[in-house]
N, C-alpha and C. Protein backbone atom coordinates (compact mmCIF):
# COMPACT_ATOMS: atom_id res chain seq x y z
N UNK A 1 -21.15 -7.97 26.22
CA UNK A 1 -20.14 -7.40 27.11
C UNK A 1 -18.78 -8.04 26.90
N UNK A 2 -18.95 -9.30 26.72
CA UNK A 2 -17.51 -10.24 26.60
C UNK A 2 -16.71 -9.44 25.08
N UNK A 3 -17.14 -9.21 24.47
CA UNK A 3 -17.10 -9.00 23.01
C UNK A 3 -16.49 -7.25 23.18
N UNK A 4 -16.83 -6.64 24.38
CA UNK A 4 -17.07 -4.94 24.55
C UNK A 4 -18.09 -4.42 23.70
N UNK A 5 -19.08 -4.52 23.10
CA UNK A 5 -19.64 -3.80 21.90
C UNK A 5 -20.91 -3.65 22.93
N UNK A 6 -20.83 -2.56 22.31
CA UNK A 6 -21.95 -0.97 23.29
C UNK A 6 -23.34 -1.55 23.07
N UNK A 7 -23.47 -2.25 22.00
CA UNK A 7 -25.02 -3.33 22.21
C UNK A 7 -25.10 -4.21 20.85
N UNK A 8 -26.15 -4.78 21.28
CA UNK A 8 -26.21 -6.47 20.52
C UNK A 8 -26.25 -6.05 18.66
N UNK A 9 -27.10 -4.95 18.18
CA UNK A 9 -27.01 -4.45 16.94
C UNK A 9 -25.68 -4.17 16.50
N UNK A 10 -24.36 -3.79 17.67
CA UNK A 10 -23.14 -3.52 17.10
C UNK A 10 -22.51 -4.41 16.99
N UNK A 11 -22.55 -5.47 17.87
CA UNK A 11 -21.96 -6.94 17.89
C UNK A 11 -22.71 -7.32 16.20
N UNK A 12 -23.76 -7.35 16.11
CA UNK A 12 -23.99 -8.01 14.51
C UNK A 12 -23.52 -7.29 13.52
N UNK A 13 -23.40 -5.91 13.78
CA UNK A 13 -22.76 -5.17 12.40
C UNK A 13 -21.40 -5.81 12.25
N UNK A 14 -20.69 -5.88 13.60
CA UNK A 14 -19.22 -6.26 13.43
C UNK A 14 -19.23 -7.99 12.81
N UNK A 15 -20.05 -8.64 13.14
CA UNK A 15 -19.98 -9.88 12.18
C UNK A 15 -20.04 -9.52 10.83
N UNK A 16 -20.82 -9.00 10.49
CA UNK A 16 -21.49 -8.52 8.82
C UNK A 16 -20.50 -7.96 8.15
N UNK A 17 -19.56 -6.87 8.98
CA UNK A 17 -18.90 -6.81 8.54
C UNK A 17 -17.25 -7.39 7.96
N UNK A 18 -17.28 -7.93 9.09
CA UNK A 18 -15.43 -9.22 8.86
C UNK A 18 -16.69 -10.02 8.41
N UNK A 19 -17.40 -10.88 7.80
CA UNK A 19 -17.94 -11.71 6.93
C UNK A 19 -17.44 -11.07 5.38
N UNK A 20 -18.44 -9.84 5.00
CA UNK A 20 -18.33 -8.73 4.23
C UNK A 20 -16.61 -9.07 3.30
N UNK A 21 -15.87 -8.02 4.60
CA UNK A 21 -14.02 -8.44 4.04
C UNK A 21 -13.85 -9.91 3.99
N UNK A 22 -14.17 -10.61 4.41
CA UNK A 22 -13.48 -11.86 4.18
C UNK A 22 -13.82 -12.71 2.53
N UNK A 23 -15.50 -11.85 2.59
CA UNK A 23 -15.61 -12.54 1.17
C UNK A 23 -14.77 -11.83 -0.14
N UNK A 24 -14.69 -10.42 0.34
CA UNK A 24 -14.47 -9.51 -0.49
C UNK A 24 -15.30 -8.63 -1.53
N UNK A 25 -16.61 -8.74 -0.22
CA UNK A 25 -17.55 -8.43 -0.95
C UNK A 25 -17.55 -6.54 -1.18
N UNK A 26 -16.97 -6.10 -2.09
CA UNK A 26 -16.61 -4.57 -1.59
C UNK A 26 -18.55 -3.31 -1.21
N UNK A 27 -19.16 -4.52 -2.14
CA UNK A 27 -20.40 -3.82 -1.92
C UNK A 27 -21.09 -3.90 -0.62
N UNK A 28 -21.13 -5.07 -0.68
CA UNK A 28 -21.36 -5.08 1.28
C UNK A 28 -20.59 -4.42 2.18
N UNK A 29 -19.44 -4.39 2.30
CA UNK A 29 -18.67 -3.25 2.99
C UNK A 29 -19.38 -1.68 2.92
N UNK A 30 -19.22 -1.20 1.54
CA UNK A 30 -19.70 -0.33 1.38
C UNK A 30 -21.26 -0.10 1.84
N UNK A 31 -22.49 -0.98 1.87
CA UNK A 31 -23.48 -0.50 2.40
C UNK A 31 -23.58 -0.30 3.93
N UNK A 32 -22.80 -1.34 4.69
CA UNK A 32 -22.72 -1.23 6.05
C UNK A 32 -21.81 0.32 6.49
N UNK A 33 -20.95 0.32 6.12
CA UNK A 33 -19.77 1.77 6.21
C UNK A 33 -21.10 2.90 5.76
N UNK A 34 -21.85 3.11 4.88
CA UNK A 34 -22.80 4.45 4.82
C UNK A 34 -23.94 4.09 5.20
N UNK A 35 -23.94 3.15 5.84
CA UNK A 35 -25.48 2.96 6.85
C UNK A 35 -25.20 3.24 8.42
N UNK A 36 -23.98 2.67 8.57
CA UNK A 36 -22.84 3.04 9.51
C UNK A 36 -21.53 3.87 9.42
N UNK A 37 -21.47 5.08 9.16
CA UNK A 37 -20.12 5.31 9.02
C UNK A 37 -19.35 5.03 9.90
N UNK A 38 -19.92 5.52 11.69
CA UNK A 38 -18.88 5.20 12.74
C UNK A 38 -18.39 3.70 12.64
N UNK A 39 -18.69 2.89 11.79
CA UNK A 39 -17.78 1.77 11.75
C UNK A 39 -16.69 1.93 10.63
N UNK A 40 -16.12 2.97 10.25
CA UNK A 40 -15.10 3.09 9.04
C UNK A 40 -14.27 3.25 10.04
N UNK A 41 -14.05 3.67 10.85
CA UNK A 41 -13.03 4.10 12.14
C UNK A 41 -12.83 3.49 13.39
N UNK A 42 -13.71 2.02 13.67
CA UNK A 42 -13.95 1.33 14.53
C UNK A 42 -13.32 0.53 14.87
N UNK A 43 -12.90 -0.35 15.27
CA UNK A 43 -11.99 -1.70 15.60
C UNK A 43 -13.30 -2.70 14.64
N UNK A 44 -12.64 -3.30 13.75
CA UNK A 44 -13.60 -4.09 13.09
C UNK A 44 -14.65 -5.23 14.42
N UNK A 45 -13.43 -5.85 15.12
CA UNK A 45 -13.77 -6.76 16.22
C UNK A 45 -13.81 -6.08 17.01
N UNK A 46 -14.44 -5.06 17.18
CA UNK A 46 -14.97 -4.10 18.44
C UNK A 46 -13.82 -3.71 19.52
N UNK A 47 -12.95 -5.47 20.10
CA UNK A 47 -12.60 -5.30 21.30
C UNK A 47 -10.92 -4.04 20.96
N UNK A 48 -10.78 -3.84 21.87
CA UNK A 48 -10.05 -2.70 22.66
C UNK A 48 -8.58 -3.24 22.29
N UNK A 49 -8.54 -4.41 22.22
CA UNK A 49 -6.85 -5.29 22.55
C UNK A 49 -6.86 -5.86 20.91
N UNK A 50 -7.90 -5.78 20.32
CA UNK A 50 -7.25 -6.31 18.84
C UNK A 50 -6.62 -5.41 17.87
N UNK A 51 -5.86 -5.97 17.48
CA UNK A 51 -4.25 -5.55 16.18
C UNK A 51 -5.16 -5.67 14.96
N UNK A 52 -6.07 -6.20 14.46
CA UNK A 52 -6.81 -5.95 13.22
C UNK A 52 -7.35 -4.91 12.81
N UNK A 53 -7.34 -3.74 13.69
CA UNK A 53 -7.49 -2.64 13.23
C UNK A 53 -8.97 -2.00 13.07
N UNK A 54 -9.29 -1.35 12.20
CA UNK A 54 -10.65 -0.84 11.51
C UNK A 54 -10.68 -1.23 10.33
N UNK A 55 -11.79 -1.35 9.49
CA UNK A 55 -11.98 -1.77 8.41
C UNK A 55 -11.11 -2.12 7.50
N UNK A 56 -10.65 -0.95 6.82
CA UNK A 56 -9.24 -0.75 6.12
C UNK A 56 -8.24 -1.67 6.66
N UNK A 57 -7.75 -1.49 7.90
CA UNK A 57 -6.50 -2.11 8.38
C UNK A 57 -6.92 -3.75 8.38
N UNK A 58 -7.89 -3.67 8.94
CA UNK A 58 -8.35 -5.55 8.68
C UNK A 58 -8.74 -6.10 6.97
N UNK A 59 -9.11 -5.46 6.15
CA UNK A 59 -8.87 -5.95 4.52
C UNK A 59 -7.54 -5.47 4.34
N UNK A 60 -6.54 -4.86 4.77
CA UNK A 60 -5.47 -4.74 4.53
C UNK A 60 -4.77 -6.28 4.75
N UNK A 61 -4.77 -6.68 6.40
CA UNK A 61 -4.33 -8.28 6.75
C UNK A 61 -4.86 -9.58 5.86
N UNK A 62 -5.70 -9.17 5.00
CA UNK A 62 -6.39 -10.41 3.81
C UNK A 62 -5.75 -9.81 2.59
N UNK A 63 -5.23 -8.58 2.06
CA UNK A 63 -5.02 -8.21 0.91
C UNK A 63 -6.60 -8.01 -0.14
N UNK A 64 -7.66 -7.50 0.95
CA UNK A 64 -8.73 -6.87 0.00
C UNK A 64 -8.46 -5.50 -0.77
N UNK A 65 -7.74 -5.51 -1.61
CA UNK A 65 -7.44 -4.14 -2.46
C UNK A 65 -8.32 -2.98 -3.05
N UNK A 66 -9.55 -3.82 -3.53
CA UNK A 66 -10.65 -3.17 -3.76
C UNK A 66 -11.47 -2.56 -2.68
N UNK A 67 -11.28 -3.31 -1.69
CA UNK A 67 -12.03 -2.32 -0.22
C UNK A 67 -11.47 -1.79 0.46
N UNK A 68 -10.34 -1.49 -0.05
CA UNK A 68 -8.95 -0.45 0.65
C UNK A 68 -9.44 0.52 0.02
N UNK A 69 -9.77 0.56 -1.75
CA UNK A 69 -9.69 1.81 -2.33
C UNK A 69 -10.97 2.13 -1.89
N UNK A 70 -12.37 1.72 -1.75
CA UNK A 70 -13.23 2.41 -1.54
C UNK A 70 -13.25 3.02 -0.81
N UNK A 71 -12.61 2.19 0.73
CA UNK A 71 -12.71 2.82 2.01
C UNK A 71 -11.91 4.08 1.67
N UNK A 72 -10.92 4.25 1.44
CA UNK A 72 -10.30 5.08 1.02
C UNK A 72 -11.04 6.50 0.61
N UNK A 73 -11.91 6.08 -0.56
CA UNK A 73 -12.75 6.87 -0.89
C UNK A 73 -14.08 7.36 -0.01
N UNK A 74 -13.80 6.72 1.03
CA UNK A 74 -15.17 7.21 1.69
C UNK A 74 -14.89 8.14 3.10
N UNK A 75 -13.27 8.42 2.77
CA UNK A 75 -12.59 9.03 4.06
C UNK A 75 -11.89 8.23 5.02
N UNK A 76 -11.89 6.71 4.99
CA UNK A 76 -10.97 5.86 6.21
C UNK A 76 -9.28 6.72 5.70
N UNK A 77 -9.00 6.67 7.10
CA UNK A 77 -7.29 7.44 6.99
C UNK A 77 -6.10 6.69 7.98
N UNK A 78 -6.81 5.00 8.15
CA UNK A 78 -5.32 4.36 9.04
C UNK A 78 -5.07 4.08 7.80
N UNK A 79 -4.40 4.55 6.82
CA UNK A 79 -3.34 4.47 5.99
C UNK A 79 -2.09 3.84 6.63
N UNK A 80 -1.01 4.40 7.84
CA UNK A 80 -0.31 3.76 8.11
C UNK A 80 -0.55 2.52 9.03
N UNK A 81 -1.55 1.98 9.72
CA UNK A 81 -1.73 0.87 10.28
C UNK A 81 -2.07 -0.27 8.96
N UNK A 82 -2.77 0.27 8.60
CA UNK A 82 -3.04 -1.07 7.42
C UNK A 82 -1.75 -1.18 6.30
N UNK A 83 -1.02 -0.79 5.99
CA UNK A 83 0.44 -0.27 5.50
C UNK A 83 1.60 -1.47 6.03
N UNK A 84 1.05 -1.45 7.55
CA UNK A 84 2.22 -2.24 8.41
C UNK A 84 1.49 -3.50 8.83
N UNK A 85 0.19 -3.91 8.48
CA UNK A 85 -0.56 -4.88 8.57
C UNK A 85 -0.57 -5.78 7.09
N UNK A 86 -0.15 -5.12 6.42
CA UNK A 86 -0.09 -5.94 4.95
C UNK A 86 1.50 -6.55 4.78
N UNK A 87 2.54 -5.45 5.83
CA UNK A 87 3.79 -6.02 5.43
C UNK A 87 4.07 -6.89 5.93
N UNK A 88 3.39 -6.93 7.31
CA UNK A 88 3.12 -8.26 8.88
C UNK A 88 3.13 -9.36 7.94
N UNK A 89 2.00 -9.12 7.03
CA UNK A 89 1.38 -10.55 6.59
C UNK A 89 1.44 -11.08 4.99
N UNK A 90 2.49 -10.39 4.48
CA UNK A 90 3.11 -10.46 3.11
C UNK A 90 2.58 -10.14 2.42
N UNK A 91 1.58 -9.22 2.17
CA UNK A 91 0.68 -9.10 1.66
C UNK A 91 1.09 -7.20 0.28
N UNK A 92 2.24 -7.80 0.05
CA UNK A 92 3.29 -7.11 -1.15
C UNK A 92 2.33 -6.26 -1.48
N UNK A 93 1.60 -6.63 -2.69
CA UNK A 93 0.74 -5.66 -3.71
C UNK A 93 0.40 -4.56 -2.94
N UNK A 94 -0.91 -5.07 -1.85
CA UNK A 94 -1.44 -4.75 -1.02
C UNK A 94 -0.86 -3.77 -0.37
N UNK A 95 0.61 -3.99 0.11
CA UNK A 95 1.49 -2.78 0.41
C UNK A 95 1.70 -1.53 -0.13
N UNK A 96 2.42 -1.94 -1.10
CA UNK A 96 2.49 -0.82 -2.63
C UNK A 96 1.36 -0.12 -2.86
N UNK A 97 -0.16 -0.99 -2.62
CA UNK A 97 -1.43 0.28 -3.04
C UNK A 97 -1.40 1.09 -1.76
N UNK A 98 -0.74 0.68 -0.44
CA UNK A 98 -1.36 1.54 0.90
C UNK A 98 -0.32 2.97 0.73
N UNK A 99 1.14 2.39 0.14
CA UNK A 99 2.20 3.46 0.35
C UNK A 99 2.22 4.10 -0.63
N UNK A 100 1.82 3.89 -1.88
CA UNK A 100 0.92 5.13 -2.63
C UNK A 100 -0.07 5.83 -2.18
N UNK A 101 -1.10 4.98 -1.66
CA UNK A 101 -2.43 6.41 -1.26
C UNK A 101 -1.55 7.19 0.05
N UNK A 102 -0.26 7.03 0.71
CA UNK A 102 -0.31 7.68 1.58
C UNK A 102 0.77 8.38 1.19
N UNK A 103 1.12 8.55 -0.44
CA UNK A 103 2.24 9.67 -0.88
C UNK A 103 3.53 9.15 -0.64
N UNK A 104 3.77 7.88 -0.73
CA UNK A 104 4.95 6.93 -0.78
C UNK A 104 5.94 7.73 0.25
N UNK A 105 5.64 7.74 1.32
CA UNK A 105 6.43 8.60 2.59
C UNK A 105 7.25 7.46 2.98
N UNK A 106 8.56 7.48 3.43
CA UNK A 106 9.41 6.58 4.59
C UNK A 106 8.77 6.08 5.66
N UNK A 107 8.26 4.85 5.93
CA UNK A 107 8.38 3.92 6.74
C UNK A 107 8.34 4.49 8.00
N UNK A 108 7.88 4.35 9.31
CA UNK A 108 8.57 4.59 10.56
C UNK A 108 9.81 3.89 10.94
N UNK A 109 10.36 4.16 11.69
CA UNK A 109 11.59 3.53 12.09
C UNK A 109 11.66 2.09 12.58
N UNK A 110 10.29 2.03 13.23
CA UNK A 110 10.24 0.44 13.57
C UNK A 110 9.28 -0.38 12.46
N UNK A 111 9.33 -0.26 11.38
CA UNK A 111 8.43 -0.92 10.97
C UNK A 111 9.13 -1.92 10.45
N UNK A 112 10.50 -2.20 10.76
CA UNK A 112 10.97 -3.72 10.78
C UNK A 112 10.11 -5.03 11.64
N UNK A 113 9.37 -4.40 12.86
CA UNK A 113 9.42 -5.27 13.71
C UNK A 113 8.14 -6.24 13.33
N UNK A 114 6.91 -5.95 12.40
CA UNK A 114 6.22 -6.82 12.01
C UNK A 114 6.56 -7.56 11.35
N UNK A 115 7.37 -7.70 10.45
CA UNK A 115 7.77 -8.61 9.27
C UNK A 115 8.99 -9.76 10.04
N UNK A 116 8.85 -9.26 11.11
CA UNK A 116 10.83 -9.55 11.49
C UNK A 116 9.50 -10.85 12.49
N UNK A 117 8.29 -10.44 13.28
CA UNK A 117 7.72 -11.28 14.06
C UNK A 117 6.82 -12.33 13.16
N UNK A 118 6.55 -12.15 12.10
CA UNK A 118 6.02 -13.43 10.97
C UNK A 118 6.87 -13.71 10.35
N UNK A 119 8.55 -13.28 10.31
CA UNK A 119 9.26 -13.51 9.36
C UNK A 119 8.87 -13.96 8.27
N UNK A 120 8.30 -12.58 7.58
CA UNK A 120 7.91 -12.21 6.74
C UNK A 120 9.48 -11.67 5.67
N UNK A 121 9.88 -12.51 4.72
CA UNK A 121 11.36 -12.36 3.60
C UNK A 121 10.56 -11.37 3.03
N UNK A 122 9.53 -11.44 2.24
CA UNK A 122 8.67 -10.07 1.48
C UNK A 122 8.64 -9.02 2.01
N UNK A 123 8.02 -9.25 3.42
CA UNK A 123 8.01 -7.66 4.02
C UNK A 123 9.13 -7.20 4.31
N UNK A 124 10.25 -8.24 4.48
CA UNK A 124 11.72 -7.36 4.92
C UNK A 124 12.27 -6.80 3.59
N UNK A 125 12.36 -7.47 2.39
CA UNK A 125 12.72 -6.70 0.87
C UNK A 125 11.92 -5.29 0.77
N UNK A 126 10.34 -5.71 0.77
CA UNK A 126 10.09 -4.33 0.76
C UNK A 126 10.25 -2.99 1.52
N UNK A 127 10.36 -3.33 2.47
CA UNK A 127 11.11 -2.17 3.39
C UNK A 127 12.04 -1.72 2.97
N UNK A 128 13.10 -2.62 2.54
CA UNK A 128 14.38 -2.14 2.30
C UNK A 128 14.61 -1.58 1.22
N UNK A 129 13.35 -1.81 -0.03
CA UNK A 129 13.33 -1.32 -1.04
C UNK A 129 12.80 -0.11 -1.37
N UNK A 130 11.84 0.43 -0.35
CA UNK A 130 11.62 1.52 0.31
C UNK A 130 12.54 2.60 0.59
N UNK A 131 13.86 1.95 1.33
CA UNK A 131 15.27 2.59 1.37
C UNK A 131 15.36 2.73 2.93
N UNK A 132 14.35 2.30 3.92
CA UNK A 132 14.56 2.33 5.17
C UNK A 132 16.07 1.16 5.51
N UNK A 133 16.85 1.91 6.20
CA UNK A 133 18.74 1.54 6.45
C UNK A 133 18.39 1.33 8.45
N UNK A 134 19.95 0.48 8.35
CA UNK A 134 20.08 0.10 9.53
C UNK A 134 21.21 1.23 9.91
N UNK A 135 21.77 1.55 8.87
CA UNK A 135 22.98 2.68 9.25
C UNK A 135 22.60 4.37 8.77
N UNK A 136 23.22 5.19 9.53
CA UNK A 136 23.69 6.17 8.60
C UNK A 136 22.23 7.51 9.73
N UNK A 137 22.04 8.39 9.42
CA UNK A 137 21.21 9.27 9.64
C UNK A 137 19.68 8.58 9.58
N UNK A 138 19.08 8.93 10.31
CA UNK A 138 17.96 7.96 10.50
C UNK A 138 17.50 7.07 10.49
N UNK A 139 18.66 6.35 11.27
CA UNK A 139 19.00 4.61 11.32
C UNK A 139 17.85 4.06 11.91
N UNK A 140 17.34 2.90 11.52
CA UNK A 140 16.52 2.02 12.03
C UNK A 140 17.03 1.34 13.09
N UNK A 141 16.35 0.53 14.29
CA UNK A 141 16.82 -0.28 15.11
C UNK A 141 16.74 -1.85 14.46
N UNK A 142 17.34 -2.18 14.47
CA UNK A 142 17.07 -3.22 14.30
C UNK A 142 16.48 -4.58 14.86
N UNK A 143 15.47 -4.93 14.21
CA UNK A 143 14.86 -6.62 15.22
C UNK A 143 15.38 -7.89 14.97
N UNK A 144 16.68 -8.25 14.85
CA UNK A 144 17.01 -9.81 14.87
C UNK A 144 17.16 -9.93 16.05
N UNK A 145 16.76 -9.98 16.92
CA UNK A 145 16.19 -10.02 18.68
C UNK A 145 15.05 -10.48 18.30
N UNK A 146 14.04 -10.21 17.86
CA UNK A 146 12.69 -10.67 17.36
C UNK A 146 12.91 -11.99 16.45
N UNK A 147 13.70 -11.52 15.23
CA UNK A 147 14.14 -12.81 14.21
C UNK A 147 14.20 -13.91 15.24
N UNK A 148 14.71 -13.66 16.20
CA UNK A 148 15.64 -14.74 16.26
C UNK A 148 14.66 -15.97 17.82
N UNK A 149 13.51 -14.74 18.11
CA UNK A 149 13.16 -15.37 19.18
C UNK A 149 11.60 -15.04 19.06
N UNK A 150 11.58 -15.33 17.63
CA UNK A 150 9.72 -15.10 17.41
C UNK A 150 9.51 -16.62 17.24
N UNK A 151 7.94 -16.88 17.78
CA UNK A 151 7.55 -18.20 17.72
C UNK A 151 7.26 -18.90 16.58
N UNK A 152 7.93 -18.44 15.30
CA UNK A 152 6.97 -18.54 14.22
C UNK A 152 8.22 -19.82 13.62
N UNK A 153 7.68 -20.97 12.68
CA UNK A 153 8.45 -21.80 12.98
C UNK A 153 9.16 -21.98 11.46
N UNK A 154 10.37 -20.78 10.61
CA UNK A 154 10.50 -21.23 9.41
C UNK A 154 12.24 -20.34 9.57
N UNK A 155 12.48 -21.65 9.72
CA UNK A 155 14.39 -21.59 9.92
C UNK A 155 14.71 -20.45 8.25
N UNK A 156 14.36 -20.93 7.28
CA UNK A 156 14.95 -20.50 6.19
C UNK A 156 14.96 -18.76 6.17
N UNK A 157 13.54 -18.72 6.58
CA UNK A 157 13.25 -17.43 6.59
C UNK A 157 13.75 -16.42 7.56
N UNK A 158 14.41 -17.16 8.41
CA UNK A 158 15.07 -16.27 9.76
C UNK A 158 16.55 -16.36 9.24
N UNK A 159 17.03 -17.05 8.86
CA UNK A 159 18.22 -17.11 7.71
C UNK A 159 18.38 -16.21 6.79
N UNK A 160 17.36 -15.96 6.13
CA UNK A 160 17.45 -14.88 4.69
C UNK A 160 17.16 -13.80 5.46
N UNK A 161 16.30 -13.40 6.45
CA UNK A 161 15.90 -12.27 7.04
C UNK A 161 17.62 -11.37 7.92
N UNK A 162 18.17 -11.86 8.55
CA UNK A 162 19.12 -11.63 8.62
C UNK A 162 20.48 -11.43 8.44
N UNK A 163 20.51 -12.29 6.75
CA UNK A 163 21.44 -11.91 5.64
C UNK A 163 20.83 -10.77 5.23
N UNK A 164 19.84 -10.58 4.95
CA UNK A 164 19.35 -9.37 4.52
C UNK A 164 19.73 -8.22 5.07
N UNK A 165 19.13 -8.08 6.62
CA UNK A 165 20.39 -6.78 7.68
C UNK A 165 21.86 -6.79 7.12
N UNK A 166 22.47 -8.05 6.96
CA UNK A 166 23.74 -7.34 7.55
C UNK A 166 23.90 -6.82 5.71
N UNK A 167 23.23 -7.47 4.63
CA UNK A 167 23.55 -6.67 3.63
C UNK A 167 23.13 -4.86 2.99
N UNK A 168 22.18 -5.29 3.87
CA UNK A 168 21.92 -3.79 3.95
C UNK A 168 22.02 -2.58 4.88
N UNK A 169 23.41 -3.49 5.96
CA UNK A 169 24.49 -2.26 6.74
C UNK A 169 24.70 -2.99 8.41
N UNK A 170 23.15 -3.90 8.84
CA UNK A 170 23.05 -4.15 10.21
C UNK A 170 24.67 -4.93 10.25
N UNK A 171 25.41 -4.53 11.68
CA UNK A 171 26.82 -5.16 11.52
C UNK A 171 25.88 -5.76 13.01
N UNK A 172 26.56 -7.53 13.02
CA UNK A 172 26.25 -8.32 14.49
C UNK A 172 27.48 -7.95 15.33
N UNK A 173 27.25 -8.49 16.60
CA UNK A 173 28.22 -8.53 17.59
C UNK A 173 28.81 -9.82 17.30
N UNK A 174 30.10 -9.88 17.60
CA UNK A 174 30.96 -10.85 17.56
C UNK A 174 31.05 -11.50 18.72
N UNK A 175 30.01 -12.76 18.78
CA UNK A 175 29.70 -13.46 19.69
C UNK A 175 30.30 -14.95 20.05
């Protein structure tokens, strides 16, 4: 119950499985996902309040590439959660394979705000290399509000992260 999982057999699949991704075992993934499919679409950690997503989106946060593509192949479709879970966590390559399988589409508008809360310098280049703008027709908002008051503790990187805005249009207030 603490865990939420509908009974004790689902609580062990969900170990088996984040064991599974963590080793990178893509075959183990794969036997649990077609012994189980309803876990290709599941919250890996069952509960209700976790950001790790479903399968996909949680080997996305490790950069398992090979169990992106299977899942992939077996019908998983958070394409864009695991997309914005790889940029959270710098996880570059990993990016590039999600925004190909999903037809290299534009970004949502906020998808500054993960990279901006791990100040993540990788995930902010790739965005921008993407071509998502702070100015102009389908301007992004911008998060140096986040930069600037996320708990995460790397001065340099909140430095480059916000040279980065203003070079690619964000203008500050003159404070």
């Amino acid at each position: 119950r603490r865990y939420q999982a509908r009974s004790w057999p689902r609580l062990v699949q969900a170990r088996e499985l984040v064991e599974a991704i963590w080793r990178d075992d893509v075959e183990a993934v794969r036997k649990l996902i077609i012994a189980h499919p309803d876990l290709r679409d599941e919250p890996v950690l069952i509960r209700t309040n976790s950001n790790w997503g479903p399968p996909m989106t949680y080997a996305a946060n490790l950069g398992r590439d090979e169990i992106i593509r299977m899942l992939h192949g077996l019908g998983a479709r958070d394409l864009m959660s695991a997309l914005d879970r790889a940029v959270l966590q710098s996880r570059i390559p990993t990016a590039k394979l999600l925004h190909s399988l999903l037809g290299r589409p534009m970004p949502p508008s906020d998808a500054f705000g993960g990279p901006a809360y791990t100040l993540s310098v990788s995930g902010t280049e790739f965005l921008l290399a993407l071509g998502l703008r702070f100015d102009g027709p389908g301007a992004c908002p911008c998060p140096a509000d986040v930069v600037l008051e996320t708990d995460s503790r790397k001065p340099e990187a909140k430095h480059r992260i916000l040279e980065l805005y203003a070079q690619h249009g964000m203008v500050y207030p003159d404070t």
